[in-house]
N, C-alpha and C. Protein backbone atom coordinates (compact mmCIF):
# COMPACT_ATOMS: atom_id res chain seq x y z
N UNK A 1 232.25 53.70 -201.85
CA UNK A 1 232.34 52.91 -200.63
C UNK A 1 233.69 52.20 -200.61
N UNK A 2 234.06 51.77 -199.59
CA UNK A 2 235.99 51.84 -199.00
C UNK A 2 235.59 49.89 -199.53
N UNK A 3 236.47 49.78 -199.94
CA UNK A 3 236.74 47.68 -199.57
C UNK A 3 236.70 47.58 -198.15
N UNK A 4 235.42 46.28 -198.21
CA UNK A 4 235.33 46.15 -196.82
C UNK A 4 234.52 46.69 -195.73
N UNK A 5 233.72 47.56 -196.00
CA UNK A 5 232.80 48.22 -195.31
C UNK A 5 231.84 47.59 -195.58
N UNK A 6 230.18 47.90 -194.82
CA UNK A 6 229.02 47.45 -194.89
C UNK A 6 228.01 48.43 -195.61
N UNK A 7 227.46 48.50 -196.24
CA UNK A 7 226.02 49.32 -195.99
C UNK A 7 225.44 49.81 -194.85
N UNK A 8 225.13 50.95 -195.15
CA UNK A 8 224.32 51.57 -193.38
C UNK A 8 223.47 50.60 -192.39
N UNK A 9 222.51 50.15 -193.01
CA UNK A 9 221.77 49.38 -192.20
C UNK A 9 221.42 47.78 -192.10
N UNK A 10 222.88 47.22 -192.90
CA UNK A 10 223.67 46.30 -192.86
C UNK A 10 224.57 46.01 -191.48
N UNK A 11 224.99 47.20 -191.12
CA UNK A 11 226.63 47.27 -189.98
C UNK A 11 225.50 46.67 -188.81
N UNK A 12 224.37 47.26 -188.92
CA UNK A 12 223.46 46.72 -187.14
C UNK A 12 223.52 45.36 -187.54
N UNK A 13 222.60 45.06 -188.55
CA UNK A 13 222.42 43.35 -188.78
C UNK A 13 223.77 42.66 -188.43
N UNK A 14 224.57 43.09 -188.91
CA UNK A 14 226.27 42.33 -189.10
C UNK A 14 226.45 42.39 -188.03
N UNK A 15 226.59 43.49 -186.53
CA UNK A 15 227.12 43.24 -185.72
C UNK A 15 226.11 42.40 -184.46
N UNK A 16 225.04 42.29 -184.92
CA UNK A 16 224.13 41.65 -184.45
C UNK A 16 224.58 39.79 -184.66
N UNK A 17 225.04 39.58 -185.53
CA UNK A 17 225.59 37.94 -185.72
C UNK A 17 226.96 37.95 -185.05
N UNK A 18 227.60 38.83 -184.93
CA UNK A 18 229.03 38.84 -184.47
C UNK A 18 228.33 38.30 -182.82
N UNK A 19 227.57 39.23 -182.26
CA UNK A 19 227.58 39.11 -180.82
C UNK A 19 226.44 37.79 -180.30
N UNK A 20 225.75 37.27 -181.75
CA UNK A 20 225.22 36.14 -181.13
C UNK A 20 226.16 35.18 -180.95
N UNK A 21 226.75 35.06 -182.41
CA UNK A 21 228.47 34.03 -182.61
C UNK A 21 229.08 34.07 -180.85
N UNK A 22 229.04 35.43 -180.44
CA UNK A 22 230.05 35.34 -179.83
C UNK A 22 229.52 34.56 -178.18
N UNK A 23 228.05 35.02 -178.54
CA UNK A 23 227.60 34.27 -176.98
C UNK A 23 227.45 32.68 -177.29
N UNK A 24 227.12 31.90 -178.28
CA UNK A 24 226.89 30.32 -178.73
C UNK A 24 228.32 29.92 -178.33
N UNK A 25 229.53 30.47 -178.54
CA UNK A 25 231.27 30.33 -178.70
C UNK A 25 231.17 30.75 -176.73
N UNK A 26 230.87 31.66 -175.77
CA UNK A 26 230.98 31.57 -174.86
C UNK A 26 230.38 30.26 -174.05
N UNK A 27 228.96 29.99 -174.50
CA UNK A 27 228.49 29.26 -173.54
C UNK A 27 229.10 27.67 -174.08
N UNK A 28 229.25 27.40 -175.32
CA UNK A 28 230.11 25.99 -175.20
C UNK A 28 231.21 26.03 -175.08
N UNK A 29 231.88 27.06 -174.30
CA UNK A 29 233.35 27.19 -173.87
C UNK A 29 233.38 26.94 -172.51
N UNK A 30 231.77 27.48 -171.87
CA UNK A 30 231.41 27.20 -170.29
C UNK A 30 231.09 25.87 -169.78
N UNK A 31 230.81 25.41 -171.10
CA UNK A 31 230.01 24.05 -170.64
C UNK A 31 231.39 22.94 -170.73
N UNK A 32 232.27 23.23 -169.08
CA UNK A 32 233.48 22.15 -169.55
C UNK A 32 233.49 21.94 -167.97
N UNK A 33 234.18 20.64 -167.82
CA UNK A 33 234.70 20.23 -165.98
C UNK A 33 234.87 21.59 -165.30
N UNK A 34 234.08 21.64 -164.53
CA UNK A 34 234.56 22.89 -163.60
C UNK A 34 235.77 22.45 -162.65
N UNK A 35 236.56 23.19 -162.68
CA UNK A 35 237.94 23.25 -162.17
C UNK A 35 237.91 23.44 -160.74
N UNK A 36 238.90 23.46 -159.75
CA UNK A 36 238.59 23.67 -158.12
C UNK A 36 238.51 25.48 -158.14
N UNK A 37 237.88 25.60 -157.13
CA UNK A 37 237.49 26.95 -156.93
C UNK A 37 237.04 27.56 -158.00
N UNK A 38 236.43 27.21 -159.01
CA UNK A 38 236.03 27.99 -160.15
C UNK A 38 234.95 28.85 -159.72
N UNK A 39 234.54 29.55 -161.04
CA UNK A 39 233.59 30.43 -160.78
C UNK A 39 231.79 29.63 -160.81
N UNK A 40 231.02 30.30 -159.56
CA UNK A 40 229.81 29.55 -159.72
C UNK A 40 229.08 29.18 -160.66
N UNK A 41 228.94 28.06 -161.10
CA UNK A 41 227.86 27.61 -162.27
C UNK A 41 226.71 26.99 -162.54
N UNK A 42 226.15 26.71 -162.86
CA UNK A 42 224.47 26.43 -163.19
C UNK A 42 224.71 24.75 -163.62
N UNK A 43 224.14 23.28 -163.23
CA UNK A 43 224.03 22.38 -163.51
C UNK A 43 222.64 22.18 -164.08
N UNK A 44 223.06 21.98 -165.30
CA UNK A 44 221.59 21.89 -166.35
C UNK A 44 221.42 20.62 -166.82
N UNK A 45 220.11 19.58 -166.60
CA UNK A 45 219.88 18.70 -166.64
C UNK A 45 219.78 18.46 -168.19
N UNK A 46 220.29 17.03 -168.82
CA UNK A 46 219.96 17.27 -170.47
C UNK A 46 218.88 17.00 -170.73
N UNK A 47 218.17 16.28 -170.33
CA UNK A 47 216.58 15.88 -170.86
C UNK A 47 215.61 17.20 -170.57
N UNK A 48 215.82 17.62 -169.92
CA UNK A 48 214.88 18.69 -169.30
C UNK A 48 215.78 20.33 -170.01
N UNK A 49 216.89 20.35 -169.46
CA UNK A 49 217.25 21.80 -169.71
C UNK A 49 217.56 22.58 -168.45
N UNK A 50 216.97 22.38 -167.45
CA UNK A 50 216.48 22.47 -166.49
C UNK A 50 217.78 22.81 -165.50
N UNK A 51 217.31 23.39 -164.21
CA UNK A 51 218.77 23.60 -163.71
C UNK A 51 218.36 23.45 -162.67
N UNK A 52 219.35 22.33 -161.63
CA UNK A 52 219.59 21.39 -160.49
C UNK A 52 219.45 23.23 -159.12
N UNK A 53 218.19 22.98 -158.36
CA UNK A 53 217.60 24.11 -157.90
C UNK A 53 217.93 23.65 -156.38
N UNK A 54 217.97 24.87 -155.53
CA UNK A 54 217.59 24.25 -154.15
C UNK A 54 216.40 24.78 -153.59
N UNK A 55 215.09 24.64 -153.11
CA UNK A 55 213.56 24.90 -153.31
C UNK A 55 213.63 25.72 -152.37
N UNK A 56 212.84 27.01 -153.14
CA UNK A 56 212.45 28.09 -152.09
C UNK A 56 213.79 28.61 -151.26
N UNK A 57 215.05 28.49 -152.07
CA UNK A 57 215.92 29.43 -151.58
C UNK A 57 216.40 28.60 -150.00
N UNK A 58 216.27 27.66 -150.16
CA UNK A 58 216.56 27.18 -148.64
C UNK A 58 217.53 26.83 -148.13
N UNK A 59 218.18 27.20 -146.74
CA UNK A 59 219.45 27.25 -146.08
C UNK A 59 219.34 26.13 -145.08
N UNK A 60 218.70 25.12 -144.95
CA UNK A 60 218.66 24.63 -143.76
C UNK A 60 218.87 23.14 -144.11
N UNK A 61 219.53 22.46 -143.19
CA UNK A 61 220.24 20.85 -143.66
C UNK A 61 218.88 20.49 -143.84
N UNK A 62 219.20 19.45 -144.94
CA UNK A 62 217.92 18.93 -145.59
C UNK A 62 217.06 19.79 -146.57
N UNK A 63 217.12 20.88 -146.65
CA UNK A 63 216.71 21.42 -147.84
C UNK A 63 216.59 20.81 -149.28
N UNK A 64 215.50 20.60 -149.88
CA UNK A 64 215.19 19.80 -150.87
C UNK A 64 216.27 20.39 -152.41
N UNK A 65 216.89 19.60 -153.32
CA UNK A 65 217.15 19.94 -154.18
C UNK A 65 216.26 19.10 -155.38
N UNK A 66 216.12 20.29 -156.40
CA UNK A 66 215.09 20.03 -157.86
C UNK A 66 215.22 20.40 -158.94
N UNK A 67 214.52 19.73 -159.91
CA UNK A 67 214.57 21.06 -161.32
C UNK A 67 213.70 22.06 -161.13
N UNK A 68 214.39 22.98 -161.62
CA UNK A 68 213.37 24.24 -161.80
C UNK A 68 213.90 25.36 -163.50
N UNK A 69 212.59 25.92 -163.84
CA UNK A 69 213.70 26.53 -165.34
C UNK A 69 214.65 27.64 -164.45
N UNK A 70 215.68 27.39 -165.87
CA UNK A 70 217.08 27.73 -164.93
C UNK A 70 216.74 29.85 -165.24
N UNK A 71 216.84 30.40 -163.66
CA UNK A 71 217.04 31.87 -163.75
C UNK A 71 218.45 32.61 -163.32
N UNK A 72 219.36 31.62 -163.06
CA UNK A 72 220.65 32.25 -162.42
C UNK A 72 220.86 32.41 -161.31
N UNK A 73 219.89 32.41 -160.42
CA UNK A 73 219.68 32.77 -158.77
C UNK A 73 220.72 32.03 -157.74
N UNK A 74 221.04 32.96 -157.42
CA UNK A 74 222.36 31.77 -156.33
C UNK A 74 222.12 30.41 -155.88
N UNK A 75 220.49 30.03 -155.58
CA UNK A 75 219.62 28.82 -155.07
C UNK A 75 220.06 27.66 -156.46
N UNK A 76 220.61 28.57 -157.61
CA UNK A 76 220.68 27.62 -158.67
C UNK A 76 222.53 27.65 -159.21
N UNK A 77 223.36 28.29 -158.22
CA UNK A 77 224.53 28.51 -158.63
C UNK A 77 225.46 27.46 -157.35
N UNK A 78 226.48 26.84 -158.15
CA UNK A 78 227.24 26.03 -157.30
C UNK A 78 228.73 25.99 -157.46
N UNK A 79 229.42 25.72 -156.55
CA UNK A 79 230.96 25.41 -156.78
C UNK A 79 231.47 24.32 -156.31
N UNK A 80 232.15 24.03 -157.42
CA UNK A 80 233.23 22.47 -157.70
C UNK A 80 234.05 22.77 -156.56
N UNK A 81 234.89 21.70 -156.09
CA UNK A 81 235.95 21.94 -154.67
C UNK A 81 236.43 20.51 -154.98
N UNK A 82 237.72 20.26 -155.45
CA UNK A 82 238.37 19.38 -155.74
C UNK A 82 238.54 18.47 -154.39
N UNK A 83 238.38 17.25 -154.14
CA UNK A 83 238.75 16.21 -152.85
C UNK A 83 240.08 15.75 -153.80
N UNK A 84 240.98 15.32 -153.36
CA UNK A 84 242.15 14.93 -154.04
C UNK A 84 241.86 13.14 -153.74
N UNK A 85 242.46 12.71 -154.87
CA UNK A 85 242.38 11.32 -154.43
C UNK A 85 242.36 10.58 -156.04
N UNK A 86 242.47 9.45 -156.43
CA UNK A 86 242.40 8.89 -157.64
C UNK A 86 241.38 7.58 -157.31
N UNK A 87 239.91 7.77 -158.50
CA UNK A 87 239.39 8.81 -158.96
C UNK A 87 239.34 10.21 -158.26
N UNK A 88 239.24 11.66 -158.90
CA UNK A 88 239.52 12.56 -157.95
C UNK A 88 237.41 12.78 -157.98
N UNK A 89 237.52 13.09 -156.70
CA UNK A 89 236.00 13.61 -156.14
C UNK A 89 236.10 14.78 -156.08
N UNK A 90 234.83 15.47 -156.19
CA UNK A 90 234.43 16.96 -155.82
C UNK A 90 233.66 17.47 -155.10
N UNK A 91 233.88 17.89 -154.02
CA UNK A 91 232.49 18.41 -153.37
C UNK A 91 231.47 19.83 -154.45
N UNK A 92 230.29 19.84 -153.83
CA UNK A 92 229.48 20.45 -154.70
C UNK A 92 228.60 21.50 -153.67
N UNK A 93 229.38 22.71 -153.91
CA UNK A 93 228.52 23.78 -152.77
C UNK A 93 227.85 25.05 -153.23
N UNK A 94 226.35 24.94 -152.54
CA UNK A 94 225.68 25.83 -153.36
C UNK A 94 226.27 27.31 -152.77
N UNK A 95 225.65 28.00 -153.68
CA UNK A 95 226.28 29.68 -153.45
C UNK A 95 225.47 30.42 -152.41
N UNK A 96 224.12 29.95 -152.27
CA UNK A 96 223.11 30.74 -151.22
C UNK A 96 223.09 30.54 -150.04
N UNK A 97 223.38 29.30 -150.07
CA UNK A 97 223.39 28.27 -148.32
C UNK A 97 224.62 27.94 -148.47
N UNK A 98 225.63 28.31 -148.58
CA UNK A 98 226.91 27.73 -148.64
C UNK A 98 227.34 25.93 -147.83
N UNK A 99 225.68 25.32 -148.42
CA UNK A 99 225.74 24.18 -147.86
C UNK A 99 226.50 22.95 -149.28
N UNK A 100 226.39 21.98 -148.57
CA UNK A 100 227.28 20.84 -149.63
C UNK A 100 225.76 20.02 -150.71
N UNK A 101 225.72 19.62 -151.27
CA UNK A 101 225.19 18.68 -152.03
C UNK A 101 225.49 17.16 -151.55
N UNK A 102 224.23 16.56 -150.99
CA UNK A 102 224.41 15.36 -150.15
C UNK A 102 223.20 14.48 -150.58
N UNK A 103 223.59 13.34 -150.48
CA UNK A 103 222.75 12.31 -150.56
C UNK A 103 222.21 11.92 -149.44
N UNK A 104 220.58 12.00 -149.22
CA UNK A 104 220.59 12.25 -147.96
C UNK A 104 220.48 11.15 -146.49
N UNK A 105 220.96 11.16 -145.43
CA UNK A 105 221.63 10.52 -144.50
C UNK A 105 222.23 9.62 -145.04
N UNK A 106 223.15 9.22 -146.13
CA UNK A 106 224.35 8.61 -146.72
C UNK A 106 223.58 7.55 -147.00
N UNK A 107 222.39 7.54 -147.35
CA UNK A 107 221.66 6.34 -147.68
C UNK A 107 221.68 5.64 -149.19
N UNK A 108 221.71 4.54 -149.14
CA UNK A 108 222.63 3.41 -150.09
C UNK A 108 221.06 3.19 -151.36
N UNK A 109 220.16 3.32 -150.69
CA UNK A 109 219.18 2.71 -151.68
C UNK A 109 218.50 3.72 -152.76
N UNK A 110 217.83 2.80 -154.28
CA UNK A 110 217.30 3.82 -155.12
C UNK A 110 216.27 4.78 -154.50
N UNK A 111 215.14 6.03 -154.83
CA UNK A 111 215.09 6.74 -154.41
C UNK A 111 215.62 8.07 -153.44
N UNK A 112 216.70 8.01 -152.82
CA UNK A 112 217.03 8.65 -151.78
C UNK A 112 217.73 9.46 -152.29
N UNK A 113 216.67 10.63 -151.65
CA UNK A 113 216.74 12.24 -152.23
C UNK A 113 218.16 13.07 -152.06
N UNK A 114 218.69 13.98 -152.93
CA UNK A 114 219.66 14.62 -153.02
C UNK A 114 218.87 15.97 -152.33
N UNK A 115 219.45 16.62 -151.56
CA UNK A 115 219.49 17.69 -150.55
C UNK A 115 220.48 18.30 -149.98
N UNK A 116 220.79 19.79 -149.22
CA UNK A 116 222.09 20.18 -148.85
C UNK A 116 222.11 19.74 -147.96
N UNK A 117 223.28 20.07 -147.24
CA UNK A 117 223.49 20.25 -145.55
C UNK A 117 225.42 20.36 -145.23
N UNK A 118 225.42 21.37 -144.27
CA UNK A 118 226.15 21.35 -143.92
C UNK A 118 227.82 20.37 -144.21
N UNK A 119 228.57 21.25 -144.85
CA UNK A 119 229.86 20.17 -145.47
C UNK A 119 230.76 20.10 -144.29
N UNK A 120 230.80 18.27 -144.74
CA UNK A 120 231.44 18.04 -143.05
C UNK A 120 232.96 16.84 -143.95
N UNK A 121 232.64 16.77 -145.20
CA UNK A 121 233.48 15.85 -146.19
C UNK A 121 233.27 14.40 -146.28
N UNK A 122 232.01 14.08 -145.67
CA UNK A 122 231.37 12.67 -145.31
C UNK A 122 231.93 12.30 -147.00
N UNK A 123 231.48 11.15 -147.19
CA UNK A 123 231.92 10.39 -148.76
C UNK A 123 230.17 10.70 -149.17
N UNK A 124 229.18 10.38 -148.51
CA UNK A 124 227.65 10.78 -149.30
C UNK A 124 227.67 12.61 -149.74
N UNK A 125 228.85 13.12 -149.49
CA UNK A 125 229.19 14.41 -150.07
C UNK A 125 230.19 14.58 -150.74
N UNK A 126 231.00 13.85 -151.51
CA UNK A 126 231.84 13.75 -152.79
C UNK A 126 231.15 13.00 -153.61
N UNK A 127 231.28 13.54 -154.85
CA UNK A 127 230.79 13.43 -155.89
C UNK A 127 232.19 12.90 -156.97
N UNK A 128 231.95 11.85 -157.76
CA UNK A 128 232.76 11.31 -159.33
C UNK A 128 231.87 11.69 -160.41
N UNK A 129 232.42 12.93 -161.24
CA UNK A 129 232.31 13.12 -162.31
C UNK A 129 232.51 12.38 -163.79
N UNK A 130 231.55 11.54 -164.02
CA UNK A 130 232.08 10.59 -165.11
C UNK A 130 231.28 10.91 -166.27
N UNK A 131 232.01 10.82 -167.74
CA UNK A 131 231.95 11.00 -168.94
C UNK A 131 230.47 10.53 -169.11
N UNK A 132 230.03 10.51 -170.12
CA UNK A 132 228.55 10.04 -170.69
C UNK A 132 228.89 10.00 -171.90
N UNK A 133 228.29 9.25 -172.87
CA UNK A 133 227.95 9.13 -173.99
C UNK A 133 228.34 10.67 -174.93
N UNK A 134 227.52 11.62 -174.24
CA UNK A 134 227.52 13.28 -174.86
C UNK A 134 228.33 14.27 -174.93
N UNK A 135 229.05 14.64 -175.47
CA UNK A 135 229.96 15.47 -175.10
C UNK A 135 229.57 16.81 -173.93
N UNK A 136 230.68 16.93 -173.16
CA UNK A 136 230.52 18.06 -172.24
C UNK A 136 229.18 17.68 -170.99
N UNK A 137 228.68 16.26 -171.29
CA UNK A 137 227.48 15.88 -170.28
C UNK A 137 228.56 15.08 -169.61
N UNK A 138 228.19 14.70 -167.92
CA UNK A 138 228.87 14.16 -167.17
C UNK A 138 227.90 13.28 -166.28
N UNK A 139 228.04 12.23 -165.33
CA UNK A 139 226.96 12.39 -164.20
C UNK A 139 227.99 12.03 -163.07
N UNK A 140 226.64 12.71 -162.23
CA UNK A 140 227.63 12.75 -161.05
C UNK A 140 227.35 11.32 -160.21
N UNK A 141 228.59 10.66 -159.55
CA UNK A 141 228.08 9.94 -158.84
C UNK A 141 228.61 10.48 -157.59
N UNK A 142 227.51 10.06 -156.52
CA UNK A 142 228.24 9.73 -154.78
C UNK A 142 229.50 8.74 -154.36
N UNK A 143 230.59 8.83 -153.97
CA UNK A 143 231.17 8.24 -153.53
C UNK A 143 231.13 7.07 -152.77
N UNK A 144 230.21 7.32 -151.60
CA UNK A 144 229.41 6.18 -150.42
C UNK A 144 229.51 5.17 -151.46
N UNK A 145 228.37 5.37 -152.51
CA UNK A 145 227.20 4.65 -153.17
C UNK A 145 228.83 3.44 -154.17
N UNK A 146 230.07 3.94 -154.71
CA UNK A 146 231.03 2.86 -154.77
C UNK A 146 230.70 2.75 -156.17
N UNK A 147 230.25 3.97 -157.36
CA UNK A 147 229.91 3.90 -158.25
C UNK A 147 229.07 3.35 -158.61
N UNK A 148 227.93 2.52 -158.05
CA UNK A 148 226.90 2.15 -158.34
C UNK A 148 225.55 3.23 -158.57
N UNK A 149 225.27 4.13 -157.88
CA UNK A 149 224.47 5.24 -157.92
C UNK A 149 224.73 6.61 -158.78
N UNK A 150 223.96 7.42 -159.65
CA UNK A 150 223.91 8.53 -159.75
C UNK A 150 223.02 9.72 -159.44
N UNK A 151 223.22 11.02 -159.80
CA UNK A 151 222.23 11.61 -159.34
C UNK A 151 221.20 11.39 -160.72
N UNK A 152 219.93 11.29 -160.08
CA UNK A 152 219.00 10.91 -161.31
C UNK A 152 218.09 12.17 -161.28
N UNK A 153 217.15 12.64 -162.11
CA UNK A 153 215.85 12.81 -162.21
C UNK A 153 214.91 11.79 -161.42
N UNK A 154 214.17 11.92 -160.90
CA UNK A 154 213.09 11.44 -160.67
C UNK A 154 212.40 10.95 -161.73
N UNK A 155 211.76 9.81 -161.93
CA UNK A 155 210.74 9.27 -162.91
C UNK A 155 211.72 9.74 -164.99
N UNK A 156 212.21 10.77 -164.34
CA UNK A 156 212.28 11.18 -165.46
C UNK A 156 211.67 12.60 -165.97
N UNK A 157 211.23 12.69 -165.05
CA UNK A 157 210.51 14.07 -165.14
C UNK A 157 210.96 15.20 -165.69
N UNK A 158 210.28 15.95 -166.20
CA UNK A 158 210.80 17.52 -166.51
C UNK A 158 210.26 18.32 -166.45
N UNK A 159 209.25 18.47 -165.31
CA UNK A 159 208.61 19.83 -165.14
C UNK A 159 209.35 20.78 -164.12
N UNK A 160 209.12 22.24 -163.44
CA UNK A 160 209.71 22.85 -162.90
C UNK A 160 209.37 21.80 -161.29
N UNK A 161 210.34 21.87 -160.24
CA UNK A 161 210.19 20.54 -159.22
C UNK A 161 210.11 19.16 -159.30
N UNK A 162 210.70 19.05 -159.85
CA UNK A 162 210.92 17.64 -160.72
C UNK A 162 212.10 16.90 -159.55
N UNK A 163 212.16 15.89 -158.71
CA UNK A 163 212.56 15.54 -157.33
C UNK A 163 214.26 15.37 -157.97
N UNK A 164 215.30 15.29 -157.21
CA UNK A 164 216.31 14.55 -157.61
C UNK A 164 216.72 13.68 -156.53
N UNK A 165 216.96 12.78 -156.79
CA UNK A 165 217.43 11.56 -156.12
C UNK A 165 218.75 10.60 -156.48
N UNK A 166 218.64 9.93 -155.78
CA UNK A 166 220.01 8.96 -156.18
C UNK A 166 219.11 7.75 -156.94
N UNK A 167 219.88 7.19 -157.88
CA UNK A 167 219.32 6.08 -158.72
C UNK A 167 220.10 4.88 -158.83
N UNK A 168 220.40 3.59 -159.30
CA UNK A 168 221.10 3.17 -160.11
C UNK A 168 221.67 3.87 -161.47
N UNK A 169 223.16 3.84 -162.13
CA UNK A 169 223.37 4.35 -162.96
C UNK A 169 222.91 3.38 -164.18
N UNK A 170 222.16 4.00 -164.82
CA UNK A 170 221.39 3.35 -166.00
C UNK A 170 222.94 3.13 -167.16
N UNK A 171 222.70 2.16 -168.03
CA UNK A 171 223.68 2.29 -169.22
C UNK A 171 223.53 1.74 -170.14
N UNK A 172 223.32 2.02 -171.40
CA UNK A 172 224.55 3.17 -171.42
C UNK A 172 223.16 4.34 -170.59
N UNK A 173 223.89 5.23 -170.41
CA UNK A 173 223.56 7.06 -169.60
C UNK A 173 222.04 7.49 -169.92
N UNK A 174 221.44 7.35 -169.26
CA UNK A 174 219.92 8.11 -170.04
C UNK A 174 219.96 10.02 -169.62
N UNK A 175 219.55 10.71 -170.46
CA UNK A 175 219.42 11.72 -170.17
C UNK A 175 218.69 12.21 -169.00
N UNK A 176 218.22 11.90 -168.19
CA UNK A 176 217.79 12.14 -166.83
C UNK A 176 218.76 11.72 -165.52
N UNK A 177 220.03 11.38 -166.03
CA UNK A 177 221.35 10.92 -165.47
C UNK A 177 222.44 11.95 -165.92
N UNK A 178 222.17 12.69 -166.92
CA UNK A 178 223.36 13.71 -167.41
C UNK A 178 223.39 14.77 -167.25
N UNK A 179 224.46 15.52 -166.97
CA UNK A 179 224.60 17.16 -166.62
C UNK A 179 225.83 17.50 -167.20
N UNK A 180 225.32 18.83 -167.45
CA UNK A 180 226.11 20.01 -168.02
C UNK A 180 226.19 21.34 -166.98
N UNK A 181 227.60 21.62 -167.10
CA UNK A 181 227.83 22.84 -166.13
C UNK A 181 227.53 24.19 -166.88
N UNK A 182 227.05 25.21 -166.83
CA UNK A 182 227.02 26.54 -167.53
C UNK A 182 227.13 28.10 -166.49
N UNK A 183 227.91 28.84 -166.88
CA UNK A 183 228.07 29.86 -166.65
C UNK A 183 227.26 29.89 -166.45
């Protein structure tokens, strides 16, 4: 046998760790600020896992957004869109309804549900991406809201439909306040 080679039924096992290595090394390479115009990505809640859904595939202003377990489905895929400005904001548009991520009728108080509709660049549709405690976790806040609000979980919940809403930003960050972007 040559230096450096495997055993026969060694080379499967071996290349079998190469290509898990290589997907663990992709997806925490994915999980970073999505950039303007990037490619669509999955917002996965940390307490849950869970990925920020829009229910039943729905295109129509006001369409409910939720957790649901994450399948990839465009209803669960979104794109960053840089607002320029210092802090810089982002709008947040899903891939199925090519609608915006809004807080809904720009309303100021806890509870009030996150839903699409139509991007018109209102400020209850820019979003501040701010650090958390976790690495690569962020939360988003609304603009309107003047950094006081984030997008929350509901109750805290983590089942599949689990509501999202605007909250007070808890602190330090509770995991029903944090998100991660993923391929």
């Amino acid at each position: 046998m040559r230096s450096g080679s495997l055993p026969g039924g060694r080379v499967a096992a071996y290349l079998k760790r190469v290509a898990l290595l290589a997907a663990v090394l992709a997806l925490s390479l994915a999980a970073t600020t999505p950039a303007q115009g990037a490619v669509a990505v999955m917002i996965v809640s940390k307490q849950s896992g869970k990925c920020l859904d829009v229910a039943g595939y729905g295109t129509h202003d006001g369409a409910n957004v939720w957790l649901w377990t994450c399948h990839g489905g465009s209803n669960q895929r979104w794109i960053f869109g840089k607002v320029y400005g210092d802090p810089p904001f982002y709008w947040i548009k899903n891939v199925h309804s090519n609608k915006c991520l809004t807080v809904s009728g720009g309303g100021l108080a806890n509870g009030t549900d996150i839903v699409i509709s139509t991007c018109a660049g209102a400020a209850h549709q820019k979003w501040w991406l701010g650090y958390t405690s976790a690495p690569s976790y962020y939360h988003h806040q609304p603009k309107h809201a003047n950094h006081a609000s984030c997008m929350d979980v509901a109750w805290g919940d983590t089942f599949d439909g689990a509501d999202v809403w605007q909250w007070s930003c808890h602190w330090p960050y509770a995991p029903n306040q944090e998100w991660m972007t993923v391929v």
